[in-house]
N, C-alpha and C. Protein backbone atom coordinates (compact mmCIF):
# COMPACT_ATOMS: atom_id res chain seq x y z
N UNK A 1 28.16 -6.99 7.83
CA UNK A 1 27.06 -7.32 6.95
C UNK A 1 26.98 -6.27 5.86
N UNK A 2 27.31 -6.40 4.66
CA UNK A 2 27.09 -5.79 3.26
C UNK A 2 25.77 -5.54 2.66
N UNK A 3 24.82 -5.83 3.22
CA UNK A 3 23.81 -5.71 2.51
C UNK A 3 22.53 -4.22 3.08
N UNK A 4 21.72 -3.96 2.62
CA UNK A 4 21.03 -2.85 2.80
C UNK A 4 20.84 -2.91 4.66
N UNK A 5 21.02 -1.27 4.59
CA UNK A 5 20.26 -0.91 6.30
C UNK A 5 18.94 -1.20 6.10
N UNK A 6 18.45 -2.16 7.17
CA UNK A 6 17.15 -2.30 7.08
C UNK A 6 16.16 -1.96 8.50
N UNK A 7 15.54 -0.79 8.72
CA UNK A 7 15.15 -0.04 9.35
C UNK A 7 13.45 -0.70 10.36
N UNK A 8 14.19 -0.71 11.91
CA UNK A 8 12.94 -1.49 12.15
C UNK A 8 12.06 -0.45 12.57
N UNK A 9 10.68 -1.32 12.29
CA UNK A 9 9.26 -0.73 12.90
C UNK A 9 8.74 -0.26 11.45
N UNK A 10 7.75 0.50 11.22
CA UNK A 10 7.23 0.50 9.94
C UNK A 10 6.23 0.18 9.62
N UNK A 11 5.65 -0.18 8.52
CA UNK A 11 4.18 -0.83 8.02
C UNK A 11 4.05 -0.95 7.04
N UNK A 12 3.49 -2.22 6.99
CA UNK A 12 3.34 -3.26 5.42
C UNK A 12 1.88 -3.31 5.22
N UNK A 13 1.31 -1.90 4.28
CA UNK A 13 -0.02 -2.34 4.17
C UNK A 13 0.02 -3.10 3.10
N UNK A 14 -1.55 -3.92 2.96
CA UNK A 14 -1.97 -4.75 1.85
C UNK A 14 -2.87 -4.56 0.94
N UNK A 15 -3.21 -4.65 0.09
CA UNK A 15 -4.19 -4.61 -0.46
C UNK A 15 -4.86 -5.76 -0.48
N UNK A 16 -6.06 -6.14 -0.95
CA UNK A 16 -7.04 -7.03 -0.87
C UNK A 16 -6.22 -8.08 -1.95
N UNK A 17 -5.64 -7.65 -3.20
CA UNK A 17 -5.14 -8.69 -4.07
C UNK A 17 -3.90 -9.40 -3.16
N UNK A 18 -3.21 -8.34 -2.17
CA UNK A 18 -2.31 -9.21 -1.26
C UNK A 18 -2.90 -10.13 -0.49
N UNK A 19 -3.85 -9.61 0.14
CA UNK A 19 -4.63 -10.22 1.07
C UNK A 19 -4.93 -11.92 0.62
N UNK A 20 -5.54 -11.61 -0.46
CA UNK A 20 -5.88 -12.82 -1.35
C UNK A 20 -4.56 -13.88 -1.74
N UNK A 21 -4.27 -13.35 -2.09
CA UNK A 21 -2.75 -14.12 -2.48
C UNK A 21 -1.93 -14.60 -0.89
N UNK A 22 -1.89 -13.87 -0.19
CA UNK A 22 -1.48 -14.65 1.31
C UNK A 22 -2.35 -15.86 1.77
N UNK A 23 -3.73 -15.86 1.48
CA UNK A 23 -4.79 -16.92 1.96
C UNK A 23 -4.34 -17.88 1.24
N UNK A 24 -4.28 -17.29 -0.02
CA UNK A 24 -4.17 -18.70 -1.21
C UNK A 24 -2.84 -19.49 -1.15
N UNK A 25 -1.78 -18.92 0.09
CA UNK A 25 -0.21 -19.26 0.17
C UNK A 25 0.95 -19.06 -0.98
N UNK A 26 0.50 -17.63 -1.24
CA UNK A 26 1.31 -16.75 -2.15
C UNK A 26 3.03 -16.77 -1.76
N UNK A 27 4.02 -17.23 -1.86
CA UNK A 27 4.86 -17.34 -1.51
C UNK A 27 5.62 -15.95 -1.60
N UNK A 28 5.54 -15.05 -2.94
CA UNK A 28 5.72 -13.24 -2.20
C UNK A 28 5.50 -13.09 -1.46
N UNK A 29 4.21 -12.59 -1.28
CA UNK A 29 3.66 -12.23 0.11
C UNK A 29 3.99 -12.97 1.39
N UNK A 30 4.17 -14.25 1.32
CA UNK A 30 5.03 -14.91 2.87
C UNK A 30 5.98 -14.25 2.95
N UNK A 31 7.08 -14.21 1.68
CA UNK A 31 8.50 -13.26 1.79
C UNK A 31 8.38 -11.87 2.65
N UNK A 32 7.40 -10.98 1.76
CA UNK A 32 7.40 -10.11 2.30
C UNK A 32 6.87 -9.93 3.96
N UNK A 33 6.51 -10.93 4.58
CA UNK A 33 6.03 -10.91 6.01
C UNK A 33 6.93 -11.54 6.60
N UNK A 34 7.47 -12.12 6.41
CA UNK A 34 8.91 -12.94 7.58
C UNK A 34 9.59 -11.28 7.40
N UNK A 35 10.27 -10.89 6.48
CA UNK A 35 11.20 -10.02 6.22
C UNK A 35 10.46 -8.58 7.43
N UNK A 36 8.98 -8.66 7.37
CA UNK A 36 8.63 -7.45 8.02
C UNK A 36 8.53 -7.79 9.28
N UNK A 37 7.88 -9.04 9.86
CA UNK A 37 8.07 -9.92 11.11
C UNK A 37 9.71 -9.82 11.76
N UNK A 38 10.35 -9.49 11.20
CA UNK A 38 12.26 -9.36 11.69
C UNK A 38 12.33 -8.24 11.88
N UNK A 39 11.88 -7.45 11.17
CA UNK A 39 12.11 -5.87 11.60
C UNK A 39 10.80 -5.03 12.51
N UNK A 40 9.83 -6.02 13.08
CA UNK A 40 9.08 -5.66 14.01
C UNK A 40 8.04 -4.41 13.44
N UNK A 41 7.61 -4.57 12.13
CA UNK A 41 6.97 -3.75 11.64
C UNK A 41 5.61 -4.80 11.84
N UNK A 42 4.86 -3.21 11.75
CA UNK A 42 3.26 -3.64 11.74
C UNK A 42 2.60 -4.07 9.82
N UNK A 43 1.91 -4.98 10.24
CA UNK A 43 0.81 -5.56 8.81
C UNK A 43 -0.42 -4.94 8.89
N UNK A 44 -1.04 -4.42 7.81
CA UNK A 44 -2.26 -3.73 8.47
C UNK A 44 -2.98 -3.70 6.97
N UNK A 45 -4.04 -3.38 7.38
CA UNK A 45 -4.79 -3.15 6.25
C UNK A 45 -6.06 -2.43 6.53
N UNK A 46 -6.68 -1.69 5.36
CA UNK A 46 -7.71 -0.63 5.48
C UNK A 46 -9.07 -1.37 5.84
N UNK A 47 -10.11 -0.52 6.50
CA UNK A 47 -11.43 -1.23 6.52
C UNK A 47 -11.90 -1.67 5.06
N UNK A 48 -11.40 -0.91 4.53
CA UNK A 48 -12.20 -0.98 3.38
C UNK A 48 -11.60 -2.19 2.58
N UNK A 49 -10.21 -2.63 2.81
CA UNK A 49 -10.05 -3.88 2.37
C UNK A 49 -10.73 -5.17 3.09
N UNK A 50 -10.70 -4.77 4.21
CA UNK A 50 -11.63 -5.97 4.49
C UNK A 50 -12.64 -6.14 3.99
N UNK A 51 -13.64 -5.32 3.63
CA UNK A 51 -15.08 -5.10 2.58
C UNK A 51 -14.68 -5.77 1.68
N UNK A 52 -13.49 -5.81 0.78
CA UNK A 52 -13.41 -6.31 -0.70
C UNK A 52 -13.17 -7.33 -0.44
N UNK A 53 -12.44 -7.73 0.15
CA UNK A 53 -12.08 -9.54 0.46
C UNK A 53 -13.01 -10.57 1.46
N UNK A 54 -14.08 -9.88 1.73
CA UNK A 54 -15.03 -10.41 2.24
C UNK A 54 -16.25 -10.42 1.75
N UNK A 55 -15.95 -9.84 0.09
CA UNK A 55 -17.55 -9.75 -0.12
C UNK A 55 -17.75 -11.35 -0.98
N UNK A 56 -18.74 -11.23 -1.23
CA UNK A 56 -19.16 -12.58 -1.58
C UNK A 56 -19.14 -13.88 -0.77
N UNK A 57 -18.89 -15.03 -1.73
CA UNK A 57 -18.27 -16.16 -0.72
C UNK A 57 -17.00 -16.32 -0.98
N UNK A 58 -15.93 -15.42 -0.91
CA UNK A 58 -14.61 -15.49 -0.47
C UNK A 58 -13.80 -15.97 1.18
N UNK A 59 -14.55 -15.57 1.89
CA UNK A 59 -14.75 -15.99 3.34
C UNK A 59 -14.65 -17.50 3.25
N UNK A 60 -13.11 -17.85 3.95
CA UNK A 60 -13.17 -18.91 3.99
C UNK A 60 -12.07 -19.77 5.14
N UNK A 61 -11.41 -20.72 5.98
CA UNK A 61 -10.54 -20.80 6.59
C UNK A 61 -9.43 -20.03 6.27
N UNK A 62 -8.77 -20.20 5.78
CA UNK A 62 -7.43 -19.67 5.45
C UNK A 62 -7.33 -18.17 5.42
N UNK A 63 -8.48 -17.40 4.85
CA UNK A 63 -8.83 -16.14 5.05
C UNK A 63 -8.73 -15.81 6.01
N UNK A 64 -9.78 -16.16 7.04
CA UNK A 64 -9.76 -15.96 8.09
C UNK A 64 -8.85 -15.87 9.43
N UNK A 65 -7.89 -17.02 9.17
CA UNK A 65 -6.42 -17.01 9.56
C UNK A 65 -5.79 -15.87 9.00
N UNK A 66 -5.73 -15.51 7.76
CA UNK A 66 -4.98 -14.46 7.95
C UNK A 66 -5.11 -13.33 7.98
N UNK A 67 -6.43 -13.14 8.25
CA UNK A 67 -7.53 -11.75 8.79
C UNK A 67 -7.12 -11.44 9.90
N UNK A 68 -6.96 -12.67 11.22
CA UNK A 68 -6.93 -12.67 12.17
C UNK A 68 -5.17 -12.76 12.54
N UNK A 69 -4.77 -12.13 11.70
CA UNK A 69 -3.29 -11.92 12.04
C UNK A 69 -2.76 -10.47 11.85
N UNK A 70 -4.10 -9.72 11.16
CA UNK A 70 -3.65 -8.23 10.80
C UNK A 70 -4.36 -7.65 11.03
N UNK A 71 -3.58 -6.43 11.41
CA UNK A 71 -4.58 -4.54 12.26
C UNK A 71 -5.39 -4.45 10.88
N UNK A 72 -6.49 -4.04 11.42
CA UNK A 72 -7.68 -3.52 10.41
C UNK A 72 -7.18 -1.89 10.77
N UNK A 73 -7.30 -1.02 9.99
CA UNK A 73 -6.92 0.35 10.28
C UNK A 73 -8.66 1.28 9.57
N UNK A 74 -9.13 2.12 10.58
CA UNK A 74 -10.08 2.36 10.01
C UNK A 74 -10.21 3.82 9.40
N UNK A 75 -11.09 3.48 8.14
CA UNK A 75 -11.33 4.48 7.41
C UNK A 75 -12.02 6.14 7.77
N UNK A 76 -11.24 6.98 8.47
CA UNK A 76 -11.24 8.26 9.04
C UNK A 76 -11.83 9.59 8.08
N UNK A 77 -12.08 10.27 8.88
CA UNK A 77 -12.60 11.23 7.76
C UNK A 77 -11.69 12.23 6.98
N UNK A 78 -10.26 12.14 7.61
CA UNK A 78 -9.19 12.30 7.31
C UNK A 78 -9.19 11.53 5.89
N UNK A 79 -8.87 10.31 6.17
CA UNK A 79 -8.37 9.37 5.05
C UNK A 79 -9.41 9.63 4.02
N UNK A 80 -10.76 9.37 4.33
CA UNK A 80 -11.46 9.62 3.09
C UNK A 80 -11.53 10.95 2.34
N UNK A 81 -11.05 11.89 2.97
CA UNK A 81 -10.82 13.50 2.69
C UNK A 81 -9.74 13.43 1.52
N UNK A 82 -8.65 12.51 1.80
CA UNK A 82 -7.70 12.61 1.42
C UNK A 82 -7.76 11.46 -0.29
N UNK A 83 -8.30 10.12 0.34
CA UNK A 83 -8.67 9.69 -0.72
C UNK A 83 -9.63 10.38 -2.02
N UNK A 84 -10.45 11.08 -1.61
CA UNK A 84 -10.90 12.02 -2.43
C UNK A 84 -10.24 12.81 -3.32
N UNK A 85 -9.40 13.42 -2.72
CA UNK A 85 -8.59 14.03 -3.41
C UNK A 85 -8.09 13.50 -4.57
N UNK A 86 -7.25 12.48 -4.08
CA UNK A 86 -7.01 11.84 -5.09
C UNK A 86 -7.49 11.08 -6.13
N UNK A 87 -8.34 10.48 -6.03
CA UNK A 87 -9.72 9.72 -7.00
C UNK A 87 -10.17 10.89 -8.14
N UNK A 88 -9.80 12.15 -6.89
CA UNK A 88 -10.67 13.28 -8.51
C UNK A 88 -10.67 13.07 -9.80
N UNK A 89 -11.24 13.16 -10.75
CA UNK A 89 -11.03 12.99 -11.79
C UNK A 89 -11.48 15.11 -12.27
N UNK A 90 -10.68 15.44 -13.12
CA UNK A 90 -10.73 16.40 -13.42
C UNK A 90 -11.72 16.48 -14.96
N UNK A 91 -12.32 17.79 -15.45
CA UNK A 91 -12.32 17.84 -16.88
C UNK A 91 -11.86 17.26 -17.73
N UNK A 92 -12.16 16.04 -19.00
CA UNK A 92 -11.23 16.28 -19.96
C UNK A 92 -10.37 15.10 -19.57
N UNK A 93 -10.51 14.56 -18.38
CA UNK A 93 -9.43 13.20 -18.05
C UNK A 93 -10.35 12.08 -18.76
N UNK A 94 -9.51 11.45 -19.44
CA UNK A 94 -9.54 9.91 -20.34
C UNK A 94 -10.71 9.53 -19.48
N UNK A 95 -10.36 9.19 -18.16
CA UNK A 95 -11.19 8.08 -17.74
C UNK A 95 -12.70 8.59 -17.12
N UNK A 96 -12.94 9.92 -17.44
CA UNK A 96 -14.11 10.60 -17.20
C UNK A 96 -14.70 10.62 -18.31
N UNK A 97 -14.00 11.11 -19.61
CA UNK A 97 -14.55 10.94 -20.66
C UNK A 97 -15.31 9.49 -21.44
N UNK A 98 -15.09 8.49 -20.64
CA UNK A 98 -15.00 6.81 -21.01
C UNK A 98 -15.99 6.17 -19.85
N UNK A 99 -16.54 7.19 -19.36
CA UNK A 99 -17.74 7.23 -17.88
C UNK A 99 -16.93 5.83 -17.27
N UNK A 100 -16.50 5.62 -16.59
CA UNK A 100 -16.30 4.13 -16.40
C UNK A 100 -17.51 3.80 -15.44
N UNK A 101 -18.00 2.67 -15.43
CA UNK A 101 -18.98 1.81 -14.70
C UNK A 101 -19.05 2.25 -13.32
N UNK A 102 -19.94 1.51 -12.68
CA UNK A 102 -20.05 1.69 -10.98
C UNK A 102 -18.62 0.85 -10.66
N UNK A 103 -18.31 -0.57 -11.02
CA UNK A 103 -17.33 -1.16 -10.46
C UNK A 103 -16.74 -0.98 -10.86
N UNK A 104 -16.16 -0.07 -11.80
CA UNK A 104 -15.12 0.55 -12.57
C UNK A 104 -14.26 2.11 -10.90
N UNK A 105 -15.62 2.19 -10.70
CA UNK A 105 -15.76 3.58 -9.67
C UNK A 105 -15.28 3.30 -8.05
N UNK A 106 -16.20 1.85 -8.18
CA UNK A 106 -15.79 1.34 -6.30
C UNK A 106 -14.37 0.86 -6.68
N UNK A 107 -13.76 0.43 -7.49
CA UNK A 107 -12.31 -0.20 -7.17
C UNK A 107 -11.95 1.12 -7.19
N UNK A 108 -11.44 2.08 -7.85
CA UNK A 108 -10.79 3.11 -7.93
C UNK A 108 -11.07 3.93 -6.49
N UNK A 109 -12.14 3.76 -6.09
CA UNK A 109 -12.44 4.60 -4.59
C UNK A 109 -11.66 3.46 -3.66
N UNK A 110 -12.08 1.84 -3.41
CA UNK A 110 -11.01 1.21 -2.86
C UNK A 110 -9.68 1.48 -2.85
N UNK A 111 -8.80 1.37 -4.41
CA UNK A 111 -7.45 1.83 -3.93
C UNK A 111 -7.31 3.27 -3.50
N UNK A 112 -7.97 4.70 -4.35
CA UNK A 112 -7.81 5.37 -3.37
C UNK A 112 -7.79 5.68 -1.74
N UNK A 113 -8.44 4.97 -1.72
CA UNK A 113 -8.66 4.51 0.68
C UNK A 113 -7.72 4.26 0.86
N UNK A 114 -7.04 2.84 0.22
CA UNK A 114 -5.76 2.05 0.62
C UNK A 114 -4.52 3.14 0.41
N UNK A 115 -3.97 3.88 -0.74
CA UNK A 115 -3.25 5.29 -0.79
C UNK A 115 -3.59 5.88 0.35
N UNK A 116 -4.75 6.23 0.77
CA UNK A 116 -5.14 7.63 1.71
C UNK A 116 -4.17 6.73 2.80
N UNK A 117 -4.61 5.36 3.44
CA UNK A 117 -4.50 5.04 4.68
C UNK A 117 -3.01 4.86 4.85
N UNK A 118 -2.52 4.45 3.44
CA UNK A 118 -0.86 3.98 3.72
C UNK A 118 -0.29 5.38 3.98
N UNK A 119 -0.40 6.89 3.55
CA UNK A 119 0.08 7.62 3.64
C UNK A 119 0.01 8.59 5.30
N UNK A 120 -0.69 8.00 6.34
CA UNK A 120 -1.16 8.05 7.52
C UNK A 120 -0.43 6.87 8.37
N UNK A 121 0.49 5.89 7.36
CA UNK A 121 1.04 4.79 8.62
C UNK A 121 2.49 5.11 9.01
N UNK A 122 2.36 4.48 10.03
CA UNK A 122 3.74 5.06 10.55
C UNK A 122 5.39 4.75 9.73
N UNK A 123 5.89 5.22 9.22
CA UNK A 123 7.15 5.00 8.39
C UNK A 123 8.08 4.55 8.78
N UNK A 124 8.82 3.75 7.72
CA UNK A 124 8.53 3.79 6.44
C UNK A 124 7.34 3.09 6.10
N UNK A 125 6.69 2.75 5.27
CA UNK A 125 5.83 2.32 4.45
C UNK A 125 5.98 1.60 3.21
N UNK A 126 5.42 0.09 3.68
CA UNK A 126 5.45 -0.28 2.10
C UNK A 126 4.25 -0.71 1.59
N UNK A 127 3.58 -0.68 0.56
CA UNK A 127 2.40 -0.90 -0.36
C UNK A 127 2.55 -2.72 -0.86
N UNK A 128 2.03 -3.29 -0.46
CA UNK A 128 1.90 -4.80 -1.24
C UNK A 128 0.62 -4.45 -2.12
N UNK A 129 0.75 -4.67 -3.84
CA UNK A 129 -0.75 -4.50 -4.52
C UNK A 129 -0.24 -5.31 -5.56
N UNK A 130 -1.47 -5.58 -6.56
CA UNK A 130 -1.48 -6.44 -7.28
C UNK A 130 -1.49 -4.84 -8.78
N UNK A 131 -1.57 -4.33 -8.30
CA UNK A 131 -1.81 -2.97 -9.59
C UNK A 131 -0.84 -1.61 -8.96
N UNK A 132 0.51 -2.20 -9.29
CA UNK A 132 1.14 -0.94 -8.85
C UNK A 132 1.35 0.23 -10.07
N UNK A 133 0.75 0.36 -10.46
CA UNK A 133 0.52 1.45 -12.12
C UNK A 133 -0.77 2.04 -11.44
N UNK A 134 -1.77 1.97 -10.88
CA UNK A 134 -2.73 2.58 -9.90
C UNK A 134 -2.40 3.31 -8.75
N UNK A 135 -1.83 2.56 -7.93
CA UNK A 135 -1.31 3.01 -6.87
C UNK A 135 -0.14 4.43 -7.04
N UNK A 136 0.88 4.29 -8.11
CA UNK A 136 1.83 5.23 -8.63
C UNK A 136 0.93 6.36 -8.79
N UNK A 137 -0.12 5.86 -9.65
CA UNK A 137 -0.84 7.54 -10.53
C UNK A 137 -1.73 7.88 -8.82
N UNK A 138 -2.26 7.42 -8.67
CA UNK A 138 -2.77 7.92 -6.98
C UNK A 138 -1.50 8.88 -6.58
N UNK A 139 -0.52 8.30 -6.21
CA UNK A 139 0.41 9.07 -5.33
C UNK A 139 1.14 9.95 -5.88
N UNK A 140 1.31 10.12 -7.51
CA UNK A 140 1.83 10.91 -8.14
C UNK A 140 0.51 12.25 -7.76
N UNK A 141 -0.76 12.05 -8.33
CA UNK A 141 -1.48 12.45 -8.08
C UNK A 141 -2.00 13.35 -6.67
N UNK A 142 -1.21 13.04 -5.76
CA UNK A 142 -1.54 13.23 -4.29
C UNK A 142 -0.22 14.26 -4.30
N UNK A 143 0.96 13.76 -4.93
CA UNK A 143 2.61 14.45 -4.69
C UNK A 143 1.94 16.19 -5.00
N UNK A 144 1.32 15.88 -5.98
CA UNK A 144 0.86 17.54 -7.14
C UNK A 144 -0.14 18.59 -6.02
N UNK A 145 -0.59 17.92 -5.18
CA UNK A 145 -1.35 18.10 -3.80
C UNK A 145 -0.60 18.66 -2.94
N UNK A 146 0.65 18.11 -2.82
CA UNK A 146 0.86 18.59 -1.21
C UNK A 146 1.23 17.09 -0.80
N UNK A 147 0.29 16.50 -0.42
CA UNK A 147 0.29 15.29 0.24
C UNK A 147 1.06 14.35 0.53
N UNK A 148 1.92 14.47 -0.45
CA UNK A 148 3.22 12.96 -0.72
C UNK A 148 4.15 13.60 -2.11
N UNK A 149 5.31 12.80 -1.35
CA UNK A 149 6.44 12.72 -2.25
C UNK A 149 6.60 12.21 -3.28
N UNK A 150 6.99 12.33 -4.24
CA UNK A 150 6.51 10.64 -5.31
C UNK A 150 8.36 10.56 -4.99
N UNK A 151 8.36 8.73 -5.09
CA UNK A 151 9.50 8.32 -5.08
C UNK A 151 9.95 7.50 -6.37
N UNK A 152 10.92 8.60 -6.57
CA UNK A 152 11.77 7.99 -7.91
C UNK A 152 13.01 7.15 -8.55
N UNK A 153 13.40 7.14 -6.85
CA UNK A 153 14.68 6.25 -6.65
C UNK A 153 14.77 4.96 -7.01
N UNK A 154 16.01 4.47 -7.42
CA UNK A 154 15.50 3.04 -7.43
C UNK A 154 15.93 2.39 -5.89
N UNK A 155 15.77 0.98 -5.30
CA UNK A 155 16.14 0.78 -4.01
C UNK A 155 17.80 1.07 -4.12
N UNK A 156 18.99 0.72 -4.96
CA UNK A 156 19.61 0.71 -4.74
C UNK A 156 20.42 2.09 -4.35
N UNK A 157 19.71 2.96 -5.25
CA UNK A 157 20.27 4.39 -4.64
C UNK A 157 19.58 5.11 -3.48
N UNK A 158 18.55 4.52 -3.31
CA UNK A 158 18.08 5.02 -1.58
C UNK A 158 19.16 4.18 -1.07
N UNK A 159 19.32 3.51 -1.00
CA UNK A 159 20.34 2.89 -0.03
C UNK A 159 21.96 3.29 -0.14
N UNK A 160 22.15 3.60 -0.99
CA UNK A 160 23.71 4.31 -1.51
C UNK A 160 23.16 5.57 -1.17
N UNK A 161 22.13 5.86 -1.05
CA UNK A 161 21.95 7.69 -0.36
C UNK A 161 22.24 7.59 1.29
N UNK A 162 22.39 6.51 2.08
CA UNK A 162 22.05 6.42 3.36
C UNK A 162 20.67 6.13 4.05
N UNK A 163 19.53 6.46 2.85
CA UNK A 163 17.95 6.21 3.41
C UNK A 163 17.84 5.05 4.56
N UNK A 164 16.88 4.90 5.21
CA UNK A 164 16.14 4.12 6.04
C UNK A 164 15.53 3.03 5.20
N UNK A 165 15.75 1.91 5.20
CA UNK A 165 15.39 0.78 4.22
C UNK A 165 14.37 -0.08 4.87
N UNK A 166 13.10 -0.63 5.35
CA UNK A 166 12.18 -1.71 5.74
C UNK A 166 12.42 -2.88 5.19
N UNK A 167 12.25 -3.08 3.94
CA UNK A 167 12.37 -4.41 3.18
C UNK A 167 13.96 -4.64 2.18
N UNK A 168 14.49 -5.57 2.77
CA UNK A 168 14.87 -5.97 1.75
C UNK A 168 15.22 -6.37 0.02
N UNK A 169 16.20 -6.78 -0.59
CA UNK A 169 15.99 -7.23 -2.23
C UNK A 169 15.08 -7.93 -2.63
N UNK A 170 14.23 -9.15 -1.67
CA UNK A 170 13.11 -9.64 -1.48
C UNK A 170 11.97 -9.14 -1.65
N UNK A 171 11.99 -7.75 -1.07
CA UNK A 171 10.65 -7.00 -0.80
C UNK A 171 10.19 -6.00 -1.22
N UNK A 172 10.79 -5.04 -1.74
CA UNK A 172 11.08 -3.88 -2.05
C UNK A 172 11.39 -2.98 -0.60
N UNK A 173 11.02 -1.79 -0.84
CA UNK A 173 11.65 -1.22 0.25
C UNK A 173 10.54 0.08 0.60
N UNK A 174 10.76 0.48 1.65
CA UNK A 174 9.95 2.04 2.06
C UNK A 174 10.96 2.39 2.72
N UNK A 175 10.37 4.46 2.37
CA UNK A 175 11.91 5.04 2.66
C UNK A 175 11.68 6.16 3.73
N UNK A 176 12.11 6.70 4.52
CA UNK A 176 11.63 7.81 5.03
C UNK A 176 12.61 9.22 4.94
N UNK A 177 12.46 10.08 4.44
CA UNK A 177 12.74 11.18 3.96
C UNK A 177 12.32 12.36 4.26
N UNK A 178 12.92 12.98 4.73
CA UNK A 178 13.10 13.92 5.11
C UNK A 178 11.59 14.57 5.90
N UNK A 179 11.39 13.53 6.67
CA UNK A 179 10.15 13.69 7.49
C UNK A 179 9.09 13.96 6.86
N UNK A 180 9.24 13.73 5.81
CA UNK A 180 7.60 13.55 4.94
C UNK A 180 6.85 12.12 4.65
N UNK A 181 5.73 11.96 4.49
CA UNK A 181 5.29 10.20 4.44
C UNK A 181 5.74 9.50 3.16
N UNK A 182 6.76 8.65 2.92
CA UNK A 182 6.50 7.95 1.83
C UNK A 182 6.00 6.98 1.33
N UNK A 183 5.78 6.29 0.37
CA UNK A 183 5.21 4.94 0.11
C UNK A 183 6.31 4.26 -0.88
N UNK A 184 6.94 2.87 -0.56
CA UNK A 184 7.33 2.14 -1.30
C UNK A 184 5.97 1.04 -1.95
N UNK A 185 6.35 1.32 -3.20
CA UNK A 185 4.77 0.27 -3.75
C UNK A 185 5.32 -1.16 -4.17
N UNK A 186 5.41 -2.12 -3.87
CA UNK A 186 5.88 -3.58 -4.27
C UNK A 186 4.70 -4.14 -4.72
N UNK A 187 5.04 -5.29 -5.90
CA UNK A 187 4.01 -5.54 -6.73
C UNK A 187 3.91 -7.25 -5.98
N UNK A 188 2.44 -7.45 -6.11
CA UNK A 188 2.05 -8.78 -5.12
C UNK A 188 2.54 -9.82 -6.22
């Protein structure tokens, strides 16, 4: 078989825009779950995504089916320690200067959670989001920390490096390296 090592066990978190898009029978997101369903990796998602995809009247069959198919992982004081971190906004940053709104504030604290929690799952790791330009500056953001690696590879040279591959050309991929946590971010 010629094609990428694909490394079982792992975790495919989601974000709420995944989340959404699986209810609605997002055909990515199916991809990306057969592909993680073969390699015996876990689906999971933060408490705090469940909050977003349940607020309102979004709650609905199909939701619920596929609520009831994935680990809720809960929001620790760890994770929120960590999400903090990253959310900071410093002096002098654009988006402090531009006050952004309250719901400008809770999404940005949401994906920060979802960053904190993916970087706590067991590896490799891959990110399903609908805003992977968020998720990047989070983890770039977190790399400058301590916290995480930022990954710059593209899949094909993690895999011409020998890396540990989860997903497929289908899926993107999560890598694990040199025993530090990484995050592959795939766009929903």
């Amino acid at each position: 078989m010629g094609g990428p090592r694909i490394a079982a066990g792992g975790t495919l978190i989601l974000d709420g825009s995944a989340v959404a898009d699986l209810a609605a029978g997002g055909a990515r997101v199916r991809g990306h779950l057969e592909i993680v369903r073969e390699r015996r990796a876990r689906v999971v998602i933060s408490a705090v995504t469940l909050a977003e995809v349940l607020r309102g009247d979004a709650a609905g069959v199909a939701l619920d089916e596929v609520l009831a198919r994935i680990a809720v992982l809960p929001v620790t004081s760890e994770i929120a320690r960590l999400a903090g971190k990253c959310s900071a906004r410093g002096p002098g940053d654009q988006a402090e200067q531009s006050r952004p709104d309250a719901d400008e504030r809770t999404e940005s604290t949401v994906d920060a959670i979802v960053a904190a929690t993916a970087l706590r799952c067991a590896r490799p790791v891959v990110l399903l989001t609908a805003v992977p330009e968020v998720m990047r500056r989070l983890f770039a953001g977190l790399a400058l920390l301590g916290e995480a690696e930022p990954s710059e590879m593209s899949e094909a040279a993690k895999v011409q490096a020998g890396e540990e591959i989860l997903m497929d050309e289908r899926g993107g991929g999560g890598v694990l390296r040199g025993g530090r946590p990484r995050v592959a971010i795939a766009e929903v």
